[in-house]
Protein backbone atom coordinates (compact mmCIF):
# COMPACT_ATOMS: atom_id res chain seq x y z
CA UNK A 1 12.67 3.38 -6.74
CA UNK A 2 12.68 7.19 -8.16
CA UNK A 3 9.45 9.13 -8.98
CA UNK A 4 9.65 8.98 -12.38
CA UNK A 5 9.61 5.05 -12.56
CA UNK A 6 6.63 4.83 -10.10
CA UNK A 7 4.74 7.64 -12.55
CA UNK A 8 5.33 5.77 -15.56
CA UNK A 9 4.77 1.93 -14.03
CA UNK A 10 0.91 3.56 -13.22
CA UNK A 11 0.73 5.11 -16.72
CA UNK A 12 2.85 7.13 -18.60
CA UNK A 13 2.78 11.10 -19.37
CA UNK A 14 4.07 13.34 -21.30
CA UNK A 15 6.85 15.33 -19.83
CA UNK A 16 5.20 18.64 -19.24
CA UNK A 17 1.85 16.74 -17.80
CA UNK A 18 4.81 14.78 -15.61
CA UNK A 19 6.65 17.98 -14.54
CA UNK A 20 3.16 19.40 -13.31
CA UNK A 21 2.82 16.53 -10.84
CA UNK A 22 5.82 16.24 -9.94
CA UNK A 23 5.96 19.87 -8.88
CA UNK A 24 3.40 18.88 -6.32
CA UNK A 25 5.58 15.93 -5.02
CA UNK A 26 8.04 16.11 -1.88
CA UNK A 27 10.36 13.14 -1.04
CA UNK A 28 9.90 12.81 2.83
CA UNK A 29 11.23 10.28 5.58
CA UNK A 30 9.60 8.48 8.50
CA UNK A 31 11.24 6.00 11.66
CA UNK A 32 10.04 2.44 11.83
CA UNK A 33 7.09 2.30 13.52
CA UNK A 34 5.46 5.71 12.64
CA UNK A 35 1.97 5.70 11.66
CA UNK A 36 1.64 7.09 8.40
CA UNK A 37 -2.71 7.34 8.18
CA UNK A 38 -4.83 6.23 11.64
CA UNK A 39 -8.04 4.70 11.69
CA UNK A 40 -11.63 6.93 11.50
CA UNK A 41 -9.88 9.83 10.10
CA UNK A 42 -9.98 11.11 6.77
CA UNK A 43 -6.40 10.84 5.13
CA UNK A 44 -5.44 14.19 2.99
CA UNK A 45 -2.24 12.66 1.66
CA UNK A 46 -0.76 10.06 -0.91
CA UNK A 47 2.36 8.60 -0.70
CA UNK A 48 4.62 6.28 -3.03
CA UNK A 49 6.89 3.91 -1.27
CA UNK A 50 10.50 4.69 -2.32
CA UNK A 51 12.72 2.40 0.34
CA UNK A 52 11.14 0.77 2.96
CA UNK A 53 7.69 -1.46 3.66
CA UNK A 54 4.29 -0.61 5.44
CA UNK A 55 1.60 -2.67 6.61
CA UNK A 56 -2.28 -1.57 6.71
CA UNK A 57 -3.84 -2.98 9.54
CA UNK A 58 -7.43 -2.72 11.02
CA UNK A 59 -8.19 -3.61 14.71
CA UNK A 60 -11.58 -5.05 15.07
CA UNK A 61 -11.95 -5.76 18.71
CA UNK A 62 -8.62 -5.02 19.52
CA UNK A 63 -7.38 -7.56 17.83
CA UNK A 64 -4.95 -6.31 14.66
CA UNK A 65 -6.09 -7.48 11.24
CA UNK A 66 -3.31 -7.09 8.93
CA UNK A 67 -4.67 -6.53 5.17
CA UNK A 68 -1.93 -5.49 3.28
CA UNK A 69 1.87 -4.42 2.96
CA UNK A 70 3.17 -2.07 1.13
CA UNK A 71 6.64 -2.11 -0.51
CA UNK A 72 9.31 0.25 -2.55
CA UNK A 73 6.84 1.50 -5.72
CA UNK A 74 3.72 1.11 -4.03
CA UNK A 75 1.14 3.55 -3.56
CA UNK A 76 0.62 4.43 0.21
CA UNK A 77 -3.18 5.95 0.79
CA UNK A 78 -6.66 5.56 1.77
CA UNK A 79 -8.81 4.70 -0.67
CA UNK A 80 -12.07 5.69 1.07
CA UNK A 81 -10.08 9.07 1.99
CA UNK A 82 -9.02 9.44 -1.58
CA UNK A 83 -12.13 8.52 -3.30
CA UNK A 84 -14.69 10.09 -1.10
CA UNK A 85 -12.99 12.56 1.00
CA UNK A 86 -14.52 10.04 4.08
CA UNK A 87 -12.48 8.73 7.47
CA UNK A 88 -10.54 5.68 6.27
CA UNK A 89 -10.77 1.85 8.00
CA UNK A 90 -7.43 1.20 8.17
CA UNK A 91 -3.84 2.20 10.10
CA UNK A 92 -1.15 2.20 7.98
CA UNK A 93 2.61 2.10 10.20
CA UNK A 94 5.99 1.84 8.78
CA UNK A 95 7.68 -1.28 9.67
CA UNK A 96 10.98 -0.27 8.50
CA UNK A 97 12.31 3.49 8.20
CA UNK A 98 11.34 4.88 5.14
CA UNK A 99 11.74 7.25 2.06
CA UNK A 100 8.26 8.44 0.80
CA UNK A 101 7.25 10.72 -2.22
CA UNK A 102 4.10 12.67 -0.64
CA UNK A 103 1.57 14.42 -2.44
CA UNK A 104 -1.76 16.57 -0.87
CA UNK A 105 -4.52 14.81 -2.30
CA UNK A 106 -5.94 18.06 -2.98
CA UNK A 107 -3.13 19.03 -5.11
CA UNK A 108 -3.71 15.85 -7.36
CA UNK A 109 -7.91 16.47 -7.64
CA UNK A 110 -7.13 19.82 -8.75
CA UNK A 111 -4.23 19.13 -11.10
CA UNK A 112 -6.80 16.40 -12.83
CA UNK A 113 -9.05 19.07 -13.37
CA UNK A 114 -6.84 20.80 -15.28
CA UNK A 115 -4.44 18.21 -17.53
CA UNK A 116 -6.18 15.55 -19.51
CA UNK A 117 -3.48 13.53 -19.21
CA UNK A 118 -2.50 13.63 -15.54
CA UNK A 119 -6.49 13.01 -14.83
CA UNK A 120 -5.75 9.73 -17.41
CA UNK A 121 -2.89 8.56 -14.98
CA UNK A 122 -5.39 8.73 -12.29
CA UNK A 123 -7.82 7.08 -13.50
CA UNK A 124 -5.11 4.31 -14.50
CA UNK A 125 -4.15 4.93 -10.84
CA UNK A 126 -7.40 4.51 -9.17
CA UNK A 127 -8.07 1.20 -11.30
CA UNK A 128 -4.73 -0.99 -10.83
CA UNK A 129 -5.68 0.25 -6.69
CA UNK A 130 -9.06 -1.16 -7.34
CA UNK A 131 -7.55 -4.60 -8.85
CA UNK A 132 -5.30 -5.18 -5.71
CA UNK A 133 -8.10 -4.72 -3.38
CA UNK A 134 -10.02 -7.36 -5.52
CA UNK A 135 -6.73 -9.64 -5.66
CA UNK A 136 -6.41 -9.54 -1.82
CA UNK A 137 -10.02 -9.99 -1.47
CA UNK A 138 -9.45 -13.21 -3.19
CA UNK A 139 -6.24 -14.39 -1.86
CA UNK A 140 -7.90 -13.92 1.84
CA UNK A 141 -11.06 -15.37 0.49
CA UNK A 142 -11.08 -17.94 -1.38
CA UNK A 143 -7.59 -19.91 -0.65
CA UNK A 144 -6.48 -22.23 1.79
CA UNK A 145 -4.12 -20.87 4.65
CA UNK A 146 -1.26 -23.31 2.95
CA UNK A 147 -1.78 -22.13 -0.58
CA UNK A 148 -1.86 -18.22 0.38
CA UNK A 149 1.63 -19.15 2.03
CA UNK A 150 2.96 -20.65 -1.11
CA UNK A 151 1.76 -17.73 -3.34
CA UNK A 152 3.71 -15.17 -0.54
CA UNK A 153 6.40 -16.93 -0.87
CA UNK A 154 6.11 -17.32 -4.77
CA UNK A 155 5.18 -13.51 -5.02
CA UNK A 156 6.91 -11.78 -2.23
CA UNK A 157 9.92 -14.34 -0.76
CA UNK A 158 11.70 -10.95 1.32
CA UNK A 159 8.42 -10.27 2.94
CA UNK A 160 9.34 -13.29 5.14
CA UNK A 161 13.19 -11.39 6.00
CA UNK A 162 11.84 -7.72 6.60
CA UNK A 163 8.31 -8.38 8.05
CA UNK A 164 7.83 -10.18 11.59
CA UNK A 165 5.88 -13.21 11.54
CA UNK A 166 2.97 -11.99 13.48
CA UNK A 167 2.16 -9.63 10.98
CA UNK A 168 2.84 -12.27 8.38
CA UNK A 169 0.56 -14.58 9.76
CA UNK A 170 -2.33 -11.87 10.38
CA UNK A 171 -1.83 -11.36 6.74
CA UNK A 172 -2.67 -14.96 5.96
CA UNK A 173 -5.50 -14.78 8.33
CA UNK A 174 -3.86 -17.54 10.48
CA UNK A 175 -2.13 -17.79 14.01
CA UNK A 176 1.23 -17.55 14.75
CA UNK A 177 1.03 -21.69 15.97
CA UNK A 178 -0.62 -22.56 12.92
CA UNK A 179 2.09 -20.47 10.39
CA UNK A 180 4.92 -22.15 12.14
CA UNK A 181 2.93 -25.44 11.17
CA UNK A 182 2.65 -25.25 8.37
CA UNK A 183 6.78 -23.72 7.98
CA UNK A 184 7.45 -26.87 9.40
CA UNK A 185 5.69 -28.93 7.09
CA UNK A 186 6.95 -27.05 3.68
CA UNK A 187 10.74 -27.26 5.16
């Protein structure tokens, strides 16, 4: 997915307020496996996902919570790290190699001081980043481990070819034994 269609899926600009950011935006690459933020430090970049998927994972008692993935057009960041300049809660890690559009954090607060309209895309930004967090909150939440199978697979069927199950079922907040379960039952 190019820059320009990730820019404009968050809220459109003009061209000039687009050129501005994009000025500030380098297209990067990164192995499977590499850890793009870590836990309990503050994060200074944002990336958008052009090829390739991440997961965000926390590890409370060792044991790793996977919260989210991330997939080509998706925003890549830390929200407490982007909001409030504060160490983030999660590691995010590449599970695929991947092509990234970075941008210094910095670079974005300052260019929303100065163009109306690229401080307008970031607020758009900041609020469709707020509604996922509240979607996942409620897909974790408030479903059974069956239905928040059916809506992945409804939702996001190649998640189940590029992800490995144990992620996939720390997503669902269920155990590997109980994911192949309930594979078993839908088949």
């Amino acid at each position: 997915m190019n820059i320009d269609n990730i820019l404009n899926n968050i809220y459109p600009l003009p061209d000039q307020s687009k050129n501005l950011l994009k000025e500030k935006i380098y297209e990067i690459t990164c192995p499977k496996a590499h850890i793009l933020f870590k836990v309990n430090r503050i994060a200074s970049k944002v990336y958008f996902l052009k090829k390739g998927i991440v997961r965000a994972y926390a590890n409370p008692e060792e044991e790793e919570i996977t919260f989210w993935f991330g997939k080509e057009g998706d925003a890549v960041l830390s929200m407490k790290s982007y909001v409030e300049n504060q160490k983030g809660y999660e590691t995010i890690e590449s599970l695929e190699p991947c092509e990234l559009y970075e941008i210094q954090t910095e670079d974005l607060k300052q260019l929303y001081n100065t163009d109306i309209h690229i401080a307008n895309w970031g607020r758009k930004f900041a609020e469709q980043e707020l509604i996922k967090v509240e979607e996942r909150f409620i897909f974790r939440q408030c479903k059974t481990a069956l239905e928040r199978y059916k809506e992945l697979i409804n939702n996001d069927p190649d998640l189940l070819q590029r992800v490995q199950l144990v992620h996939i079922a720390s997503y669902l907040g269920i155990t590997p034994v109980s994911l192949s379960r309930i594979r078993s039952e839908l088949k």
